[in-house]
PDB file of N, CA and C in Angstrom:
ATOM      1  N   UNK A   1     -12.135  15.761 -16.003  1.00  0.00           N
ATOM      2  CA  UNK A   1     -11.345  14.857 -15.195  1.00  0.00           C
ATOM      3  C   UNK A   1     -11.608  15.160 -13.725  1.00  0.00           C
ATOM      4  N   UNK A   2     -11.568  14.035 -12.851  1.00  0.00           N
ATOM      5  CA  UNK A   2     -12.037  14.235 -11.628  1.00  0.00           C
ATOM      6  C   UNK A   2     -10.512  14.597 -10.666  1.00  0.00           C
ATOM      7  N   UNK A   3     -10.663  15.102  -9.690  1.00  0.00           N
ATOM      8  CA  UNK A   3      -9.673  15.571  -9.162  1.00  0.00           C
ATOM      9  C   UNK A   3      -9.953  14.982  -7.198  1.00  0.00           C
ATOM     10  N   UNK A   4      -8.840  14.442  -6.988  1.00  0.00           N
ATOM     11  CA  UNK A   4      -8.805  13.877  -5.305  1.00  0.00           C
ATOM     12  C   UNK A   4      -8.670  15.555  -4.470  1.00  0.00           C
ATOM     13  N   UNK A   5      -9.309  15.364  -3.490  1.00  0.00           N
ATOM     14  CA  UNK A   5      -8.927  16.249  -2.431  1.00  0.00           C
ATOM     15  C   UNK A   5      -8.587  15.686  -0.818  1.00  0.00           C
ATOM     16  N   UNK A   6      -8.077  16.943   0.027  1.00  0.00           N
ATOM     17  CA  UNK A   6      -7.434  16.361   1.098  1.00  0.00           C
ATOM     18  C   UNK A   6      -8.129  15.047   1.868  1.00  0.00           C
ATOM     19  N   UNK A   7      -9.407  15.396   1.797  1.00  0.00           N
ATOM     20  CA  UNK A   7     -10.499  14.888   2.710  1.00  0.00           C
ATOM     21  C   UNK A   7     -10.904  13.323   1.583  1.00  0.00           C
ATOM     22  N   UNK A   8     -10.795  13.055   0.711  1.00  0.00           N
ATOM     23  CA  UNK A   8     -11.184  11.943   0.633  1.00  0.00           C
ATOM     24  C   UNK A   8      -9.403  11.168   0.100  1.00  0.00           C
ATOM     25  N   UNK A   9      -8.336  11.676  -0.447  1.00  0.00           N
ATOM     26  CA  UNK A   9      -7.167  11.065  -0.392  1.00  0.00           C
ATOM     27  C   UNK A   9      -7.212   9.989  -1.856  1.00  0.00           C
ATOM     28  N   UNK A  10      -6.477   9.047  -1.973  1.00  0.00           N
ATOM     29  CA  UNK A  10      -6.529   8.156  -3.272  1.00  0.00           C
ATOM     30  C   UNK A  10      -7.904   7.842  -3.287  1.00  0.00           C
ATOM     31  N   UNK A  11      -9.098   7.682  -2.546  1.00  0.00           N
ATOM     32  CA  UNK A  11     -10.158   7.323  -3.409  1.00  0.00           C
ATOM     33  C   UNK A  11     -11.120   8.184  -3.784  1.00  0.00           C
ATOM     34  N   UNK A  12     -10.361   9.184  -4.364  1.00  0.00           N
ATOM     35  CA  UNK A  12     -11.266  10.639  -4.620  1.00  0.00           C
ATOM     36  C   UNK A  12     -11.642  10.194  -5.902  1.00  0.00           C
ATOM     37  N   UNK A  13     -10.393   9.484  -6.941  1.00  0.00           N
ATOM     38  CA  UNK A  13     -10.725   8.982  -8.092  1.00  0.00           C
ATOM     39  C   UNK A  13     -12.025   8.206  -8.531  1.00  0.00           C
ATOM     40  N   UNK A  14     -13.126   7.650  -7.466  1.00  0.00           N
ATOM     41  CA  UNK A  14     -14.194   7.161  -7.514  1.00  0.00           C
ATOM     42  C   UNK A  14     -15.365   8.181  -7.511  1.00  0.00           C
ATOM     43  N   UNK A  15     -14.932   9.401  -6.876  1.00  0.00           N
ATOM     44  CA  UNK A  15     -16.058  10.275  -6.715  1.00  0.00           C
ATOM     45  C   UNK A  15     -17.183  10.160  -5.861  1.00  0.00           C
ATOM     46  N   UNK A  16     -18.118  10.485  -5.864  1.00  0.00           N
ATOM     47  CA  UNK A  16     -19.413   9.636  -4.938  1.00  0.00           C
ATOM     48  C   UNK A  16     -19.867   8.330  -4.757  1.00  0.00           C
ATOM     49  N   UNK A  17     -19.005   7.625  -5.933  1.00  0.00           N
ATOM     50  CA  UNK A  17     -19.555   6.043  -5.934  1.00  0.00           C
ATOM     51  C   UNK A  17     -19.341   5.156  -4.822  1.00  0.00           C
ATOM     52  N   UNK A  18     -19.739   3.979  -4.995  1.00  0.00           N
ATOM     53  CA  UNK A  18     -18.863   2.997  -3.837  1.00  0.00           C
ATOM     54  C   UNK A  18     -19.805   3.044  -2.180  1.00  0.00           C
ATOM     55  N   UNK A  19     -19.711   4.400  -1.635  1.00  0.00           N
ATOM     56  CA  UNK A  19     -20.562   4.574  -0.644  1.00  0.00           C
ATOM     57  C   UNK A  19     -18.981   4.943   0.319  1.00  0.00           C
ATOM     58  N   UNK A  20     -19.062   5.735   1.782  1.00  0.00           N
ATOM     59  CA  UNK A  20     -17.923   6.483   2.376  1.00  0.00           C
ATOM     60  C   UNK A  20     -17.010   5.440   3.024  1.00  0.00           C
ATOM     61  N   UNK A  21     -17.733   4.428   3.456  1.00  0.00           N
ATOM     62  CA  UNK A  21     -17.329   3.527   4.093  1.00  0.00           C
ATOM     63  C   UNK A  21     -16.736   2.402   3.609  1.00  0.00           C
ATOM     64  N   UNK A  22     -16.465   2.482   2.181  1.00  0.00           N
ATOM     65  CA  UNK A  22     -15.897   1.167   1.316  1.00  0.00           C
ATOM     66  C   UNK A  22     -14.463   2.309   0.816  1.00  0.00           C
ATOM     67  N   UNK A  23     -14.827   3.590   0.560  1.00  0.00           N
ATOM     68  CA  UNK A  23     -14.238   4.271   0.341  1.00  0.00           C
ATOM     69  C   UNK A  23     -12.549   4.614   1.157  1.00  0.00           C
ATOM     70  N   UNK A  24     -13.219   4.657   2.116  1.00  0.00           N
ATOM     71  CA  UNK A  24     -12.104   4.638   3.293  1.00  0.00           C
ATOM     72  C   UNK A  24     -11.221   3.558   3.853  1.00  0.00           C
ATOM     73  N   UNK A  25     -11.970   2.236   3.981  1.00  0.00           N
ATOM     74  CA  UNK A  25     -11.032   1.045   3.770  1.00  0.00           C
ATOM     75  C   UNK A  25     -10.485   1.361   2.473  1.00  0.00           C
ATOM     76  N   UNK A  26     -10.599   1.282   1.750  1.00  0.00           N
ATOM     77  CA  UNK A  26      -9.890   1.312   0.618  1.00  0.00           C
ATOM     78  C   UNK A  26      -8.515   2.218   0.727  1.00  0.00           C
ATOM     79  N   UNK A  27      -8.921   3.470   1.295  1.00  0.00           N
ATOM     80  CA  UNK A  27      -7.576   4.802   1.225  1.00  0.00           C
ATOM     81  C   UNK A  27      -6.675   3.778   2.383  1.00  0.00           C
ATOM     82  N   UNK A  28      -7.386   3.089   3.232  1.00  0.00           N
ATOM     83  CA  UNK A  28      -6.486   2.800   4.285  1.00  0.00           C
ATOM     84  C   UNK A  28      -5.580   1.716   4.482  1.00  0.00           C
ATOM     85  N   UNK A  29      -5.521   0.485   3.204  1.00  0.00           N
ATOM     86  CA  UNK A  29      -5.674  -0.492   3.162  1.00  0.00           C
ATOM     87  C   UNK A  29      -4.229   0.172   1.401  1.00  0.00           C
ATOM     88  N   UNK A  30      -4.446   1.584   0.694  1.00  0.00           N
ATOM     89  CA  UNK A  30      -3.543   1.629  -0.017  1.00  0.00           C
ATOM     90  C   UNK A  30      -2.617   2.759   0.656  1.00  0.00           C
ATOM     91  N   UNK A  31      -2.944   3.248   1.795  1.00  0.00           N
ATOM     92  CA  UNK A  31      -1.700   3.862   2.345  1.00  0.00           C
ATOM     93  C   UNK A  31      -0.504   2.730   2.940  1.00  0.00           C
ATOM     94  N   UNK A  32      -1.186   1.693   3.605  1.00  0.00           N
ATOM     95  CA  UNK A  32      -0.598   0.595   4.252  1.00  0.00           C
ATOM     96  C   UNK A  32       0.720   0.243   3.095  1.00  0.00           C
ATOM     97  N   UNK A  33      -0.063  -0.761   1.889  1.00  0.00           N
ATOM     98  CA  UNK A  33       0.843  -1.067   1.147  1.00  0.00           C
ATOM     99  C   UNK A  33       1.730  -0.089   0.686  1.00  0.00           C
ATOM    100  N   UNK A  34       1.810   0.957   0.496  1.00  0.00           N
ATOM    101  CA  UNK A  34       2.643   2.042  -0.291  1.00  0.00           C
ATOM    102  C   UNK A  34       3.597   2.574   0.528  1.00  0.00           C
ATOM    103  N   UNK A  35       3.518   1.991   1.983  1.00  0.00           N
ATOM    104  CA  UNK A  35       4.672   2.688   3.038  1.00  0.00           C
ATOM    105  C   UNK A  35       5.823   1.884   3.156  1.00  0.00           C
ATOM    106  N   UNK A  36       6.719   2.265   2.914  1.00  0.00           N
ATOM    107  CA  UNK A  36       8.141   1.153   3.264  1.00  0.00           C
ATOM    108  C   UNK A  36       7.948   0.524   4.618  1.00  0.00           C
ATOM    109  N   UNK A  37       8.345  -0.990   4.526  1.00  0.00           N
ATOM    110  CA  UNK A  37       7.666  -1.722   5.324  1.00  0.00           C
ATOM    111  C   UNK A  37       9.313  -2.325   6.007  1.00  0.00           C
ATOM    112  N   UNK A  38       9.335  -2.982   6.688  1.00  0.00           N
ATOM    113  CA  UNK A  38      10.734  -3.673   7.555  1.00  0.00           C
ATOM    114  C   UNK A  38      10.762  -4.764   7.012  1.00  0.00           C
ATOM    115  N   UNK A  39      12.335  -5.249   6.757  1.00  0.00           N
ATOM    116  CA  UNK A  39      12.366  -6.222   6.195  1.00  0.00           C
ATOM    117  C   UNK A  39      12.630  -7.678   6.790  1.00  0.00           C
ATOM    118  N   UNK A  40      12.026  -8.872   6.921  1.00  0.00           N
ATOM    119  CA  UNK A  40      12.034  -9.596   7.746  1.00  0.00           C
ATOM    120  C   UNK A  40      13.751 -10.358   7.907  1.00  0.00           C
ATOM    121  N   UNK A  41      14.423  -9.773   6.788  1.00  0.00           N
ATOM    122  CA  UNK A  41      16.146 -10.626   7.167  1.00  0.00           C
ATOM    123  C   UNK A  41      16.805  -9.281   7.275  1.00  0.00           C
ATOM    124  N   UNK A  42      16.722  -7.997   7.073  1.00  0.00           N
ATOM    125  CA  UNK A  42      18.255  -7.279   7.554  1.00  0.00           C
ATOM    126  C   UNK A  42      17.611  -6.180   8.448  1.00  0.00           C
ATOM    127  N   UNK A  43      15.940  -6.863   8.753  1.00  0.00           N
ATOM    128  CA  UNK A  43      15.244  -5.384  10.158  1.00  0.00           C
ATOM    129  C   UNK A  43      15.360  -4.138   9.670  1.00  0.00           C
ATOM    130  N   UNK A  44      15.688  -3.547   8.304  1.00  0.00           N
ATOM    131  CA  UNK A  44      15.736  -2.414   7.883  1.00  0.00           C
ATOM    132  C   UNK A  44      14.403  -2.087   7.114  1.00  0.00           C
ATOM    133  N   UNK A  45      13.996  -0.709   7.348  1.00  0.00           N
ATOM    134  CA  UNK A  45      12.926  -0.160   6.822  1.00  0.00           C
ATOM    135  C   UNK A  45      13.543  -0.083   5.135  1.00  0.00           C
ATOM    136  N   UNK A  46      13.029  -0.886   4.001  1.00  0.00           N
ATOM    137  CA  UNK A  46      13.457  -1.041   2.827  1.00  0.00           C
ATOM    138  C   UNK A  46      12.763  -1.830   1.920  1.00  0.00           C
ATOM    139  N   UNK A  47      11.694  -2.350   2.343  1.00  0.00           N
ATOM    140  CA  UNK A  47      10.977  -3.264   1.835  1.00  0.00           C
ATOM    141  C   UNK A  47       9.634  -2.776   0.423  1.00  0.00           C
ATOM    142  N   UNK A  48       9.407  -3.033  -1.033  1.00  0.00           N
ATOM    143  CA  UNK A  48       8.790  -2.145  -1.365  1.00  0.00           C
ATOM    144  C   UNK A  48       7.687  -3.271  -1.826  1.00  0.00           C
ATOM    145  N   UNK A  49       6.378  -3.288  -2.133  1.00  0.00           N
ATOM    146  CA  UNK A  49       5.781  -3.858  -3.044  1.00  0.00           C
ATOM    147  C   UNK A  49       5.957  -4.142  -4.384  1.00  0.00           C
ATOM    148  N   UNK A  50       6.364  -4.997  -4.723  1.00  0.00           N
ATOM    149  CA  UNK A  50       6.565  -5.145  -6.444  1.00  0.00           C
ATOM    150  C   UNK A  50       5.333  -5.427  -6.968  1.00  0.00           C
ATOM    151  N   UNK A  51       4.463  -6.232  -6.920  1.00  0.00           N
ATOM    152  CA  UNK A  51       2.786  -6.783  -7.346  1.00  0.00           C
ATOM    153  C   UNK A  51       2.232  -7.369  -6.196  1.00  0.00           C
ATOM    154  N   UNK A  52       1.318  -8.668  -6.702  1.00  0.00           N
ATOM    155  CA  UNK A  52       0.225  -9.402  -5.368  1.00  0.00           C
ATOM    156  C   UNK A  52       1.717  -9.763  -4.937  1.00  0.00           C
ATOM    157  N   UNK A  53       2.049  -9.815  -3.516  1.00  0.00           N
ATOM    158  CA  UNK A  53       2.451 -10.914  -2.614  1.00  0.00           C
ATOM    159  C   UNK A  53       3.968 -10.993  -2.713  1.00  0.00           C
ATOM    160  N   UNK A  54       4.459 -10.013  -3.916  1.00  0.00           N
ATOM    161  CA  UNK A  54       5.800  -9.970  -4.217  1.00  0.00           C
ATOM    162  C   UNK A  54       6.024  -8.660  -3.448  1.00  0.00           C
ATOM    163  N   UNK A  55       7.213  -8.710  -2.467  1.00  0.00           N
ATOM    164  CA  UNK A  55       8.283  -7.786  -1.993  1.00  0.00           C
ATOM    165  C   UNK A  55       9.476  -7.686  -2.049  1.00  0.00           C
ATOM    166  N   UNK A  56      10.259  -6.644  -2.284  1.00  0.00           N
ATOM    167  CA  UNK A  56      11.802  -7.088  -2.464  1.00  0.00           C
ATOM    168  C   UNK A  56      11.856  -5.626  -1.721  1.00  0.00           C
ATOM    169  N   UNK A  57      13.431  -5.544  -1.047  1.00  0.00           N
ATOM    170  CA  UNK A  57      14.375  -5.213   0.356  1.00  0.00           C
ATOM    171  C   UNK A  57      15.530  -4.311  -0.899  1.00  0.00           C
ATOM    172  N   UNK A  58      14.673  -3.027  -0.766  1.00  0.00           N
ATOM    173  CA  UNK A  58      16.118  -2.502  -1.504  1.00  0.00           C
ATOM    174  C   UNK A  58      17.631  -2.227  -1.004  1.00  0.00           C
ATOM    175  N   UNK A  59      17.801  -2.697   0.429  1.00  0.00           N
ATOM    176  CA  UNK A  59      18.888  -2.639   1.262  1.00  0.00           C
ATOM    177  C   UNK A  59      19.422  -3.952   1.044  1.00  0.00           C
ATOM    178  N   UNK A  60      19.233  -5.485   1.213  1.00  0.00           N
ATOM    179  CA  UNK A  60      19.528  -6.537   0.778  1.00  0.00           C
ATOM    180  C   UNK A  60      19.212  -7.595  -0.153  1.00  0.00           C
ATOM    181  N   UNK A  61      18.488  -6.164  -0.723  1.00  0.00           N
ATOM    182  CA  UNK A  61      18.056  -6.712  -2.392  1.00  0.00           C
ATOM    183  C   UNK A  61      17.750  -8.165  -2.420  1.00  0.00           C
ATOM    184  N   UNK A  62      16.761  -8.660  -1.587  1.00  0.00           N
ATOM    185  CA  UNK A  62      15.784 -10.435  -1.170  1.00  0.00           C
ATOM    186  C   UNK A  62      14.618  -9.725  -2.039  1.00  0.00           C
ATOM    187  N   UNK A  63      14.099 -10.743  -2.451  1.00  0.00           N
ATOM    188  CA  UNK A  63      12.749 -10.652  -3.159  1.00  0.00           C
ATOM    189  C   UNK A  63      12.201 -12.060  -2.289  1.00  0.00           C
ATOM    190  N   UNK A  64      10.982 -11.844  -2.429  1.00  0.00           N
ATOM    191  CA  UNK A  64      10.466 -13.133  -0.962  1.00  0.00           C
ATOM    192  C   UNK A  64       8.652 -12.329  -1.419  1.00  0.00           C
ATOM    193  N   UNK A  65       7.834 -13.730  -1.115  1.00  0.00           N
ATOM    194  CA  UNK A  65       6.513 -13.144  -0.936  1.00  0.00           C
ATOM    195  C   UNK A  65       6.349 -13.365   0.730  1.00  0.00           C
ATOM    196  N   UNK A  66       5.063 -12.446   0.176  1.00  0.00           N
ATOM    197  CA  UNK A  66       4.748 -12.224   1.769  1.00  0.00           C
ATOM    198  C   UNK A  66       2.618 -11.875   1.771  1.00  0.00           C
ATOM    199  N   UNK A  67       2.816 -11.156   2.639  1.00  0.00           N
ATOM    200  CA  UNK A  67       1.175 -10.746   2.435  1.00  0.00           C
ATOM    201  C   UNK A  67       0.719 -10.291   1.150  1.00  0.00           C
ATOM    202  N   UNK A  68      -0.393 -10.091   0.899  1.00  0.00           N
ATOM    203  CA  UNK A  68      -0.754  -9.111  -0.514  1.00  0.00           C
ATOM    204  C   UNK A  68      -0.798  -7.893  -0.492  1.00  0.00           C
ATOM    205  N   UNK A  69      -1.353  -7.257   0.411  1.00  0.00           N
ATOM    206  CA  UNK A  69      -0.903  -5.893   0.631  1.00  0.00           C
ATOM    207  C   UNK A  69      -0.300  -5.369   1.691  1.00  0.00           C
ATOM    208  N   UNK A  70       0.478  -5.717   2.384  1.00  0.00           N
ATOM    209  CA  UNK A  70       1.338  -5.609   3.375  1.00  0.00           C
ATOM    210  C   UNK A  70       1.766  -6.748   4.130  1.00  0.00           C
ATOM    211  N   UNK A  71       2.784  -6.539   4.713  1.00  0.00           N
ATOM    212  CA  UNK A  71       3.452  -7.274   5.535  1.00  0.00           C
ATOM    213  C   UNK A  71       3.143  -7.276   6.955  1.00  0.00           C
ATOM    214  N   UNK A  72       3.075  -8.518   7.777  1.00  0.00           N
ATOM    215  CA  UNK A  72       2.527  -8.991   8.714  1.00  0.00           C
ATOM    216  C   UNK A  72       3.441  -9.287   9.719  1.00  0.00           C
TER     217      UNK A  72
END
């Protein structure tokens, strides 16, 4: 089993493949989505990804789409 380290982050799971530079958009593009994001009706940091384009506000519990991997 392959194992991530500090230096390459979630796309360690690919290993050498892909090439460094597809690699890294990638880590940067799934740190984005995975960070609690602000929510566009109560301005509170609470917002989580549910799937593509779906977000819901665990502070005023709205479900609403929005971007696909983050909010804009």
């Amino acid at each position: 089993m392959t194992r991530k380290s500090k230096k390459t982050k979630s796309a360690g799971r690919f290993g050498p493949r892909y090439g460094k530079k597809i690699r890294d958009r990638l880590v940067n593009v799934e740190i984005k989505q995975r960070k609690r994001q602000k929510c566009p009706f109560c301005e509170k940091l609470g917002v989580k990804r549910l799937s593509k384009g779906i977000w819901q506000c665990s502070k005023c519990n709205k479900k609403f789409a929005g971007g696909t991997y983050y909010l804009e």
